[in-house]
C-alpha atoms as a PDB file:
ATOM      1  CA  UNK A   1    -128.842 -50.089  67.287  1.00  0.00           C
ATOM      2  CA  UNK A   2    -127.026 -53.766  67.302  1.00  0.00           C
ATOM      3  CA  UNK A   3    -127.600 -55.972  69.977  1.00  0.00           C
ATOM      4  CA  UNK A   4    -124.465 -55.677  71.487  1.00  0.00           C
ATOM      5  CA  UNK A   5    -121.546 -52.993  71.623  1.00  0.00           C
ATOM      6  CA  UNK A   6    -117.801 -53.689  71.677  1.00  0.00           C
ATOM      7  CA  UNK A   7    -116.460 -53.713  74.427  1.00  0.00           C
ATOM      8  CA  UNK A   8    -114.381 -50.188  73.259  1.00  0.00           C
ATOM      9  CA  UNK A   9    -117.489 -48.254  72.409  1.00  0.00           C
ATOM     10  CA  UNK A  10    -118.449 -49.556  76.024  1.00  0.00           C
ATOM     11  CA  UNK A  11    -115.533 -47.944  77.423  1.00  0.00           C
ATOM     12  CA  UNK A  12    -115.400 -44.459  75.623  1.00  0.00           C
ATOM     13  CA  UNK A  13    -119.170 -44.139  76.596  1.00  0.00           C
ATOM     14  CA  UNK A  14    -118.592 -44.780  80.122  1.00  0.00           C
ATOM     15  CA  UNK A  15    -115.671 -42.340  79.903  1.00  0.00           C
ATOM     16  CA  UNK A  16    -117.232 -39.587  78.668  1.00  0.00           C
ATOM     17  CA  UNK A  17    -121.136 -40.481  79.530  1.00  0.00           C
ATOM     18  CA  UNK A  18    -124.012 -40.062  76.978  1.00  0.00           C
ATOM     19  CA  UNK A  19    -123.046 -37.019  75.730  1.00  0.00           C
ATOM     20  CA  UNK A  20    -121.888 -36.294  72.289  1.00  0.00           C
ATOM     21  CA  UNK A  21    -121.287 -32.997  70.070  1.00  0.00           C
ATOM     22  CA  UNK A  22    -123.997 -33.711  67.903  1.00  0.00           C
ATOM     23  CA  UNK A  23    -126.000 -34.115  71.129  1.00  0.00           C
ATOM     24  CA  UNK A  24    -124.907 -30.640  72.719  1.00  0.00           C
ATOM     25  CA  UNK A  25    -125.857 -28.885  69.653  1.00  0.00           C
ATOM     26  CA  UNK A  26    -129.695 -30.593  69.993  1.00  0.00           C
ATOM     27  CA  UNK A  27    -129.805 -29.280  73.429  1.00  0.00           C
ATOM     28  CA  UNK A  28    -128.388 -26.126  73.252  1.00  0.00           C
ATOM     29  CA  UNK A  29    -131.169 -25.262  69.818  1.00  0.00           C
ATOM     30  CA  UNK A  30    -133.829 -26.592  72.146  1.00  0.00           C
ATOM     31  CA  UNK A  31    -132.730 -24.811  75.129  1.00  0.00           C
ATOM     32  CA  UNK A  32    -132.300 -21.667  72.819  1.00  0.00           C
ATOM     33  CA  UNK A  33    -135.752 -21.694  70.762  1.00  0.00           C
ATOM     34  CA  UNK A  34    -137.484 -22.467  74.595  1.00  0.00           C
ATOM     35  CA  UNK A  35    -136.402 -19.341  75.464  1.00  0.00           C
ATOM     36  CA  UNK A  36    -137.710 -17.339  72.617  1.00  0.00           C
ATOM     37  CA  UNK A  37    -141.023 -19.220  73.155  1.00  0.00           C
ATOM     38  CA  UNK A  38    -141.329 -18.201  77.217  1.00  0.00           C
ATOM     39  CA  UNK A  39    -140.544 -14.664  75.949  1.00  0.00           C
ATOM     40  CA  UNK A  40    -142.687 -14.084  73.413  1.00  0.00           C
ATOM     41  CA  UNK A  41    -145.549 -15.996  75.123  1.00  0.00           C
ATOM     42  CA  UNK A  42    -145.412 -13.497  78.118  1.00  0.00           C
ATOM     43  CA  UNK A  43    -144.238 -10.567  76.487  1.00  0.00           C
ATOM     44  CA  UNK A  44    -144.695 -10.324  72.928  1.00  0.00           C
ATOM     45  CA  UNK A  45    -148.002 -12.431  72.208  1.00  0.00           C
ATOM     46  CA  UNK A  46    -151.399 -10.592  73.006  1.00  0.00           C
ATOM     47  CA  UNK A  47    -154.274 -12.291  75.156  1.00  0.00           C
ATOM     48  CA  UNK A  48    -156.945 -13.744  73.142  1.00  0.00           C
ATOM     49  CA  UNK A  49    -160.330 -12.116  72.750  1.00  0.00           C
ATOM     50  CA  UNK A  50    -162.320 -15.247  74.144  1.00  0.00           C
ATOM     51  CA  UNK A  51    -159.871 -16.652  76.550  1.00  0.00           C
ATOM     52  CA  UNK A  52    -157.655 -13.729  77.806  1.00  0.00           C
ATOM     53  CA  UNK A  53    -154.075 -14.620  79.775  1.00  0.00           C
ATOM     54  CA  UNK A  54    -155.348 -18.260  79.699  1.00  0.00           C
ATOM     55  CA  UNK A  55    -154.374 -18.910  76.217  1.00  0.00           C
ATOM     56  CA  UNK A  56    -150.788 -18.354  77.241  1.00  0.00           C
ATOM     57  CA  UNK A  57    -151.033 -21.675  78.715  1.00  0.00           C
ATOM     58  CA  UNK A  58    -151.468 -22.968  74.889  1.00  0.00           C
ATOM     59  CA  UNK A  59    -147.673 -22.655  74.033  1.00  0.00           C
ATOM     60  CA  UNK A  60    -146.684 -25.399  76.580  1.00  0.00           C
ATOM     61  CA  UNK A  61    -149.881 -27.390  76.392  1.00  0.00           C
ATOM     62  CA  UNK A  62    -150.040 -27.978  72.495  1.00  0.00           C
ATOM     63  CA  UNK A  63    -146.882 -28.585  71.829  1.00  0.00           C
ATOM     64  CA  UNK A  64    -146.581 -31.390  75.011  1.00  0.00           C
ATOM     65  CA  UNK A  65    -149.105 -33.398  73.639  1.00  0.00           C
ATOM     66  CA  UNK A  66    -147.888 -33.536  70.450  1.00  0.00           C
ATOM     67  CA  UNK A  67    -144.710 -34.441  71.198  1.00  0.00           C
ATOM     68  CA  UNK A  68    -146.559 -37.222  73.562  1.00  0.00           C
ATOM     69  CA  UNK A  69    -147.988 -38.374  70.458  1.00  0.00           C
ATOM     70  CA  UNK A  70    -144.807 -38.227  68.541  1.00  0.00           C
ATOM     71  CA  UNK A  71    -143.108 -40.636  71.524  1.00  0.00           C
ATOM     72  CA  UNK A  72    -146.039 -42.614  71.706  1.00  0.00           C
ATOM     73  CA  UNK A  73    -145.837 -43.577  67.635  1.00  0.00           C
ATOM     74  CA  UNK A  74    -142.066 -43.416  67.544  1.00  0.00           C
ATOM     75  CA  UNK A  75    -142.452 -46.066  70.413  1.00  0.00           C
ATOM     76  CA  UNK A  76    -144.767 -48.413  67.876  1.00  0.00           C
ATOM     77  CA  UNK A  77    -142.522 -47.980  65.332  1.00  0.00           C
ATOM     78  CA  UNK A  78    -139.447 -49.098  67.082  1.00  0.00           C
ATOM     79  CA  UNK A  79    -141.677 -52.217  68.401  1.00  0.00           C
ATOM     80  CA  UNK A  80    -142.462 -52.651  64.992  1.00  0.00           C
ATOM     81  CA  UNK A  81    -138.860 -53.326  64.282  1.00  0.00           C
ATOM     82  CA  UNK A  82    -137.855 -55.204  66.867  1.00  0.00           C
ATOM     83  CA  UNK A  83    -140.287 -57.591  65.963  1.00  0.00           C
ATOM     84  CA  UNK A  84    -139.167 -57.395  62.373  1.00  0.00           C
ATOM     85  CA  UNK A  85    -135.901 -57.280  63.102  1.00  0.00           C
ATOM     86  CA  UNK A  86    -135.049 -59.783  65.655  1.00  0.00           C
ATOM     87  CA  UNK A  87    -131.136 -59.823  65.262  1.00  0.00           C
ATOM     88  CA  UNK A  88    -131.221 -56.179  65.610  1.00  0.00           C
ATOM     89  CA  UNK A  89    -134.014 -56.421  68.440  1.00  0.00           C
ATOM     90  CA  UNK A  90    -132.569 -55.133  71.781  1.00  0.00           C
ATOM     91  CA  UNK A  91    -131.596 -51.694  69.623  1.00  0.00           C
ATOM     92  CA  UNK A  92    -135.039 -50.756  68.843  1.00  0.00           C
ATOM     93  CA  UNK A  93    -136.247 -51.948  72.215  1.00  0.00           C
ATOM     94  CA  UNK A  94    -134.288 -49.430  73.935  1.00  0.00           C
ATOM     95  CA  UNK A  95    -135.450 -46.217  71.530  1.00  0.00           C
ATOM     96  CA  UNK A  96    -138.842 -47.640  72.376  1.00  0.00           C
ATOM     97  CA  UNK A  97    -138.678 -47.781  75.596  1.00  0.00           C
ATOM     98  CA  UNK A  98    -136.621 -44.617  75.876  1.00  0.00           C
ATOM     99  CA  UNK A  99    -139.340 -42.829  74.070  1.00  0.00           C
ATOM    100  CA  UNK A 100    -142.735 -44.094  75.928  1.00  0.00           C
ATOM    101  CA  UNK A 101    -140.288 -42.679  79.036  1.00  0.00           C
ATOM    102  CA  UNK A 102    -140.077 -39.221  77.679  1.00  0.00           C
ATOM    103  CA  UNK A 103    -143.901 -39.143  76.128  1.00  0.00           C
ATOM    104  CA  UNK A 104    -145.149 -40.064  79.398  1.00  0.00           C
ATOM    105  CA  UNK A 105    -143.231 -37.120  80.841  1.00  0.00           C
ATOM    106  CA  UNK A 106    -144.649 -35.220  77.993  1.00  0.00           C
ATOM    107  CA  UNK A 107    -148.198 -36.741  78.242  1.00  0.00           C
ATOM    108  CA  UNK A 108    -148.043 -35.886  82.110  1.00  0.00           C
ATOM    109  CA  UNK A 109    -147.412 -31.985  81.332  1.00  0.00           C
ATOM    110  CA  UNK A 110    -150.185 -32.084  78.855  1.00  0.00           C
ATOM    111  CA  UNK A 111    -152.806 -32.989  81.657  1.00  0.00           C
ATOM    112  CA  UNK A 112    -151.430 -30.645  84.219  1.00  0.00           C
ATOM    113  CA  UNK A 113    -151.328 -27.487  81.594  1.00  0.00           C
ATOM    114  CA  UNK A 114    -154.813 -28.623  80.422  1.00  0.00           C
ATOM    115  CA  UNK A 115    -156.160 -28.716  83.695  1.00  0.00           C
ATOM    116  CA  UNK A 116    -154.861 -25.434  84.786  1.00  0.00           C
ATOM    117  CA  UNK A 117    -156.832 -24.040  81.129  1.00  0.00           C
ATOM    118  CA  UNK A 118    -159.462 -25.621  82.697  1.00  0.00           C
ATOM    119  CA  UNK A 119    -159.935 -24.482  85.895  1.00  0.00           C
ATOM    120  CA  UNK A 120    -159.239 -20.672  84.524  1.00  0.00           C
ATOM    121  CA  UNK A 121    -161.509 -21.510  81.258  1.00  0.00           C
ATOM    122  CA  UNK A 122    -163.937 -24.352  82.956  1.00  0.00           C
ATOM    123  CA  UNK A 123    -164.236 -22.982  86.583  1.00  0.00           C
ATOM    124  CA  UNK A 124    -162.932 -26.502  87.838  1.00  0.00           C
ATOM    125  CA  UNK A 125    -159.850 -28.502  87.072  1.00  0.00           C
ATOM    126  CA  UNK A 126    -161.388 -31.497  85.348  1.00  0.00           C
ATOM    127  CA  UNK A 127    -164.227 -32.502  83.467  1.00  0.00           C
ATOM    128  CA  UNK A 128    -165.009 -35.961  82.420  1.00  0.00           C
ATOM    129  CA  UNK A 129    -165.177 -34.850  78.643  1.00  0.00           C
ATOM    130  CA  UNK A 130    -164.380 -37.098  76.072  1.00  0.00           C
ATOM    131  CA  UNK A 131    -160.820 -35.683  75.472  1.00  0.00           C
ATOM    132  CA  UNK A 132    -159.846 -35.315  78.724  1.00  0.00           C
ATOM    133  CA  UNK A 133    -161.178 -39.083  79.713  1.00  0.00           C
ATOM    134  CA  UNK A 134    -159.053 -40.510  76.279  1.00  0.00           C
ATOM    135  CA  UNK A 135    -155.895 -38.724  77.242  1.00  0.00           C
ATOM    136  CA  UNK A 136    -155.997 -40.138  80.837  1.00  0.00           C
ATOM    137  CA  UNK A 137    -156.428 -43.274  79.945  1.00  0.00           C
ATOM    138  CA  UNK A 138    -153.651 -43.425  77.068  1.00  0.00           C
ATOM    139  CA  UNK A 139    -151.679 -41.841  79.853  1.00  0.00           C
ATOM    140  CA  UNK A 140    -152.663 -44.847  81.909  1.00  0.00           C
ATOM    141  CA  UNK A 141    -152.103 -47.187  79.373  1.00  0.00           C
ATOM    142  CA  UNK A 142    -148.409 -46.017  78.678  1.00  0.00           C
ATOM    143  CA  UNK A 143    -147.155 -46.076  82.558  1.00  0.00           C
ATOM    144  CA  UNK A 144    -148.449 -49.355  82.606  1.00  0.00           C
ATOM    145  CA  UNK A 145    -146.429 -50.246  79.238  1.00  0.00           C
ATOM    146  CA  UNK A 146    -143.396 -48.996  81.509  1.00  0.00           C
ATOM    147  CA  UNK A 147    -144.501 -51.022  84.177  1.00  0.00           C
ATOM    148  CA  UNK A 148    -144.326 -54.039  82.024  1.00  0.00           C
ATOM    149  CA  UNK A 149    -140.559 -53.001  80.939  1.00  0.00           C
ATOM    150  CA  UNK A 150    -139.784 -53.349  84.486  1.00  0.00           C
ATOM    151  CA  UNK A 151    -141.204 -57.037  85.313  1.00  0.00           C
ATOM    152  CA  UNK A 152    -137.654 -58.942  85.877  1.00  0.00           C
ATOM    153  CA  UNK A 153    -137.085 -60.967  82.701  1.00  0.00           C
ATOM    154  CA  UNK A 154    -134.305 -60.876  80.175  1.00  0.00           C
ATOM    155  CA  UNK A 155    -133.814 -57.956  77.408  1.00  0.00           C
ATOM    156  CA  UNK A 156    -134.633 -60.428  74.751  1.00  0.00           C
ATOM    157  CA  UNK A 157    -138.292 -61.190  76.369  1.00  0.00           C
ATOM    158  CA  UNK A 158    -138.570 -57.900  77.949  1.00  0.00           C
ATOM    159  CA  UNK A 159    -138.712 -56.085  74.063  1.00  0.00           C
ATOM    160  CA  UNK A 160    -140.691 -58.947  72.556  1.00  0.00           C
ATOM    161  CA  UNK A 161    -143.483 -58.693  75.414  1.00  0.00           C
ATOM    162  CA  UNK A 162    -142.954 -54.841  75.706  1.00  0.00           C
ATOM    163  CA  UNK A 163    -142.982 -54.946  71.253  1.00  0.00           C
ATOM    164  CA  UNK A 164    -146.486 -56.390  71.297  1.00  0.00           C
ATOM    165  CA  UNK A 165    -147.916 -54.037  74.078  1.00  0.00           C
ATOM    166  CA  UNK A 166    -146.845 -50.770  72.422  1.00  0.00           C
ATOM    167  CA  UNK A 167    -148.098 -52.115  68.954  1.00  0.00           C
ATOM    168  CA  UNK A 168    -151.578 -52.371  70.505  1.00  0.00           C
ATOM    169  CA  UNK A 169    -151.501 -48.889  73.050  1.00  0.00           C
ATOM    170  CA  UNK A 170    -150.463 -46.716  70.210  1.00  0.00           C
ATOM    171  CA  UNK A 171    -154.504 -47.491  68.730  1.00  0.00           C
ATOM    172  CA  UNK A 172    -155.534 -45.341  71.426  1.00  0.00           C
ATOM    173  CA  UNK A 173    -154.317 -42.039  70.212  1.00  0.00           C
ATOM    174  CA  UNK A 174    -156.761 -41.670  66.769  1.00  0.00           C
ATOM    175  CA  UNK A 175    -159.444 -41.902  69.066  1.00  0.00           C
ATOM    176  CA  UNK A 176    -157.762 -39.326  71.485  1.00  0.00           C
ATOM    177  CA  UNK A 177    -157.308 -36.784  68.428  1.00  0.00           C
ATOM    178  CA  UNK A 178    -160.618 -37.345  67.465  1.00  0.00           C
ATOM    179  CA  UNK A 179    -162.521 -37.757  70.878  1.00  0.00           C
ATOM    180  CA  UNK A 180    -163.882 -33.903  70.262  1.00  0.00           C
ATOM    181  CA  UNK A 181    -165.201 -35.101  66.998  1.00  0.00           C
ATOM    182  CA  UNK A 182    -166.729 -38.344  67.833  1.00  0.00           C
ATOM    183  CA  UNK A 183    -168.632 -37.170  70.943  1.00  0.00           C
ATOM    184  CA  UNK A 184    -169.951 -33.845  72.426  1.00  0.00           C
ATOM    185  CA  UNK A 185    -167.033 -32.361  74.169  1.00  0.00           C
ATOM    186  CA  UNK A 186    -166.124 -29.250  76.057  1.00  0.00           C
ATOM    187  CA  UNK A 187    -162.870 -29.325  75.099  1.00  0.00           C
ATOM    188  CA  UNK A 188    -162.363 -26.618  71.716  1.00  0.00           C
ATOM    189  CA  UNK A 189    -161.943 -28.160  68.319  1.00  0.00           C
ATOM    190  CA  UNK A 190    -158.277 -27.082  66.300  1.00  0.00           C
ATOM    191  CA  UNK A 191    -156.989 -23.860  66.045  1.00  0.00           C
ATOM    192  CA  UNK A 192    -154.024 -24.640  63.721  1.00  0.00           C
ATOM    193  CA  UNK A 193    -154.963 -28.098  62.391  1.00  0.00           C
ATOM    194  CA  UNK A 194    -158.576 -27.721  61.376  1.00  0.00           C
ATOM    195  CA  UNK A 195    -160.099 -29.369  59.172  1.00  0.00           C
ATOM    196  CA  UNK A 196    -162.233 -26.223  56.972  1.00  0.00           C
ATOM    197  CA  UNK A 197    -158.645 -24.860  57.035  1.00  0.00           C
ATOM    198  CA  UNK A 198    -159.921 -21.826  58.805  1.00  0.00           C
ATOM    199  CA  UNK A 199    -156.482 -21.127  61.145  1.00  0.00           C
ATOM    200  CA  UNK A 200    -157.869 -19.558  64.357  1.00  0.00           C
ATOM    201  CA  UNK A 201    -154.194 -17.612  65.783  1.00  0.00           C
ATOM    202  CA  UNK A 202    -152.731 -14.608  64.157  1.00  0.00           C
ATOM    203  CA  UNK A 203    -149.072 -14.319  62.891  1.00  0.00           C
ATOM    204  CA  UNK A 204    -147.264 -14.086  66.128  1.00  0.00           C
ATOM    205  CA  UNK A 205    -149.546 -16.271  68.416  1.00  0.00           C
ATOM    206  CA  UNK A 206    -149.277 -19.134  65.514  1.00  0.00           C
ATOM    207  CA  UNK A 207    -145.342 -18.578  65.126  1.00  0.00           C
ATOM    208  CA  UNK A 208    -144.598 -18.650  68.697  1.00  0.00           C
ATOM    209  CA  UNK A 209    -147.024 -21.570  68.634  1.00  0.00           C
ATOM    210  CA  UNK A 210    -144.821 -23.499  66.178  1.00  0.00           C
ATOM    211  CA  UNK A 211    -141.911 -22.373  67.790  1.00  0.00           C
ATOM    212  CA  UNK A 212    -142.816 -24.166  71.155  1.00  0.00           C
ATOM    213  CA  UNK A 213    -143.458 -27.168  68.595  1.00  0.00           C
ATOM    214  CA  UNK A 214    -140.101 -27.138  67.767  1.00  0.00           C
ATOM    215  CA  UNK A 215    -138.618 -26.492  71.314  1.00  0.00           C
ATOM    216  CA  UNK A 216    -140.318 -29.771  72.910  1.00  0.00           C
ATOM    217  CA  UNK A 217    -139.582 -31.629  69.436  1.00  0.00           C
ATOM    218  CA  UNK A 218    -135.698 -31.165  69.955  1.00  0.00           C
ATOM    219  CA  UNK A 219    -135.692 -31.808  73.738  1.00  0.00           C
ATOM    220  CA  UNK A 220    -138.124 -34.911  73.113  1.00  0.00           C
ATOM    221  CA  UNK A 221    -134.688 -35.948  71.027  1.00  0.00           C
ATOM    222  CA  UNK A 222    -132.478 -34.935  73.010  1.00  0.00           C
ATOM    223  CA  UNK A 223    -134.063 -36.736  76.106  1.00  0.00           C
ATOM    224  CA  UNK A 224    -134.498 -39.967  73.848  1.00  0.00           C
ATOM    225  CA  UNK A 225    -130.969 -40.051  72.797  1.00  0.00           C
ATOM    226  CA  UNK A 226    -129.754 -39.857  76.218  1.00  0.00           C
ATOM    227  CA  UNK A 227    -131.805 -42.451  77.930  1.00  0.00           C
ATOM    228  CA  UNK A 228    -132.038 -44.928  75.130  1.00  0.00           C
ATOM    229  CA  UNK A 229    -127.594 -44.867  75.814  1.00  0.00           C
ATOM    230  CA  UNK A 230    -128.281 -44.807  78.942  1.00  0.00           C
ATOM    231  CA  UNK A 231    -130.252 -48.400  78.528  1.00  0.00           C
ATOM    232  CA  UNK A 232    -127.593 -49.549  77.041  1.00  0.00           C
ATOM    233  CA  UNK A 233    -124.987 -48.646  79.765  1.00  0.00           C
ATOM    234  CA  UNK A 234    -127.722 -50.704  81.769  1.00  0.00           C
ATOM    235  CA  UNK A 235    -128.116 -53.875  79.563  1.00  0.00           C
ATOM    236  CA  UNK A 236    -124.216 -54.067  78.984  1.00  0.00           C
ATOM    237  CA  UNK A 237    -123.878 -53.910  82.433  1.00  0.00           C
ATOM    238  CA  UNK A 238    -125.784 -56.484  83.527  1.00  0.00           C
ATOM    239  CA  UNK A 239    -124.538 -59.033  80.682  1.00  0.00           C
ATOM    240  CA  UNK A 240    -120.810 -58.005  81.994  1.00  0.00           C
ATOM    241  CA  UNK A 241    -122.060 -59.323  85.277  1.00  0.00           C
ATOM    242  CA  UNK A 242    -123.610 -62.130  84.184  1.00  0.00           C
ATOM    243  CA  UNK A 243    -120.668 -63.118  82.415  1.00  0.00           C
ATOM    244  CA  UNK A 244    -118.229 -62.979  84.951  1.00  0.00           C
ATOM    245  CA  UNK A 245    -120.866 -64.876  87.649  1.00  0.00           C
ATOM    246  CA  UNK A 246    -120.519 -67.460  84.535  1.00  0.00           C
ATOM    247  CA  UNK A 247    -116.419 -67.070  84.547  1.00  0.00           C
ATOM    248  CA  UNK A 248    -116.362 -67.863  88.392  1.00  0.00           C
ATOM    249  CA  UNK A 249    -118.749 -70.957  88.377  1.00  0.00           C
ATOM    250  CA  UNK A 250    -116.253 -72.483  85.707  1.00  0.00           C
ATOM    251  CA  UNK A 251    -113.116 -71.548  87.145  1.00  0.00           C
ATOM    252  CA  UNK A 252    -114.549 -73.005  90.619  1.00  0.00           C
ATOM    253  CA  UNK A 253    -115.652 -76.137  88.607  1.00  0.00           C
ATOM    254  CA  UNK A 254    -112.464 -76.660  87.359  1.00  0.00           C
ATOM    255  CA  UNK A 255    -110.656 -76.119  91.206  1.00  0.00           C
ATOM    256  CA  UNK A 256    -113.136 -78.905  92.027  1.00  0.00           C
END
């Protein structure tokens, strides 16, 4: 993650793009365990005794917020470092940056899958419940974060004012977890993660469950991985250009 890449790792990754073995393999698990989970969600899995078909929808909503969350903290984190870590800084910008990216996609398929459970469980689309208001608004909060990233400013001040933002939107999601808690909400308490430890799925609705966990975990990696190179492609671009509008000035100086 160093601020800069030689100019022959800039080469071979322009060659052969942002793809690497170790990056095929991530796909091709996630790609693989998907599968399994759209099978066994349709096929396998049996409706629930409350919520019928509906609580097929579960398998793509659960595990998109939580990988939203995941992005959202692995965001902080990185901020955290480039912070810390100033020589090191643009490295960590671009995994948090790369991430927010991705758990805003994730984030965004969260509130569509919720609202579709809603309108089936609810009768209407949305509600202004606690958990639904939170999760909008930390959805807010992050497309504004990438709106910040995209205000015309160097790397260097781009991840120090984009550090400090993340730092202070990733707050927002203990009182999204806990929104259900806090307040009188519509929205159901934990099946999986509750706090009596009373698990509310049975063996093949919880392992399918975990399954679609582990599907959106490894494309939320796979997708980071990929755009955070991509940045770089970006940022070494632009310094390559700057560089040679810096070359030409001279060499016309020197004509002069």
């Amino acid at each position: 993650m160093s601020e800069s890449m030689p100019a022959r790792g800039a080469s071979t990754l322009n060659l052969r793009g942002t793809s690497t073995p170790a990056t095929r393999i991530i796909g091709v698990l996630a790609l693989a365990v998907m599968t399994w989970v759209v099978v066994s969600a349709f096929f396998f899995t049996a409706p629930d005794v409350v919520q019928g078909d509906s609580v097929r929808i579960m398998y793509a909503h659960v595990p998109a917020a939580w990988v939203a969350y995941l992005a959202f903290v692995t965001t902080a984190i990185a901020s955290g470092f480039s912070l810390v870590r100033r020589h090191r800084t643009l490295g960590f910008d671009r995994v948090a940056g790369a991430s927010a990216e991705v758990g805003v996609l994730f984030m965004g398929l969260a509130l569509v899958t919720g609202s579709l459970w809603g309108r089936l469980t609810w009768g209407t689309f949305w509600q202004w419940d606690p958990r639904l208001t939170t999760t909008l608004f930390l959805f807010i909060t992050y497309v504004g974060y990438l709106a910040v990233r995209r205000i015309d400013a160097s790397p260097e001040r781009r991840a120090k004012r984009s550090a400090v933002l993340a730092l202070l939107a990733v707050l927002e999601i203990p009182l999204v977890h806990f929104s259900v808690v806090l307040w009188r909400s519509l929205h159901q308490e934990a099946s999986v993660l509750n706090p009596d430890g009373d698990v509310r799925l049975d063996g093949l609705m919880l392992f399918t469950l975990f399954s679609g966990v582990v599907a959106f975990t490894l494309a939320f990696v796979w997708l980071v991985i990929h755009r955070q190179r991509l940045q770089t492609l970006v940022d070494l671009q632009g310094t390559v250009g700057l560089d040679s509008a810096l070359a030409a000035r001279a060499t016309e100086a020197v004509l002069r």
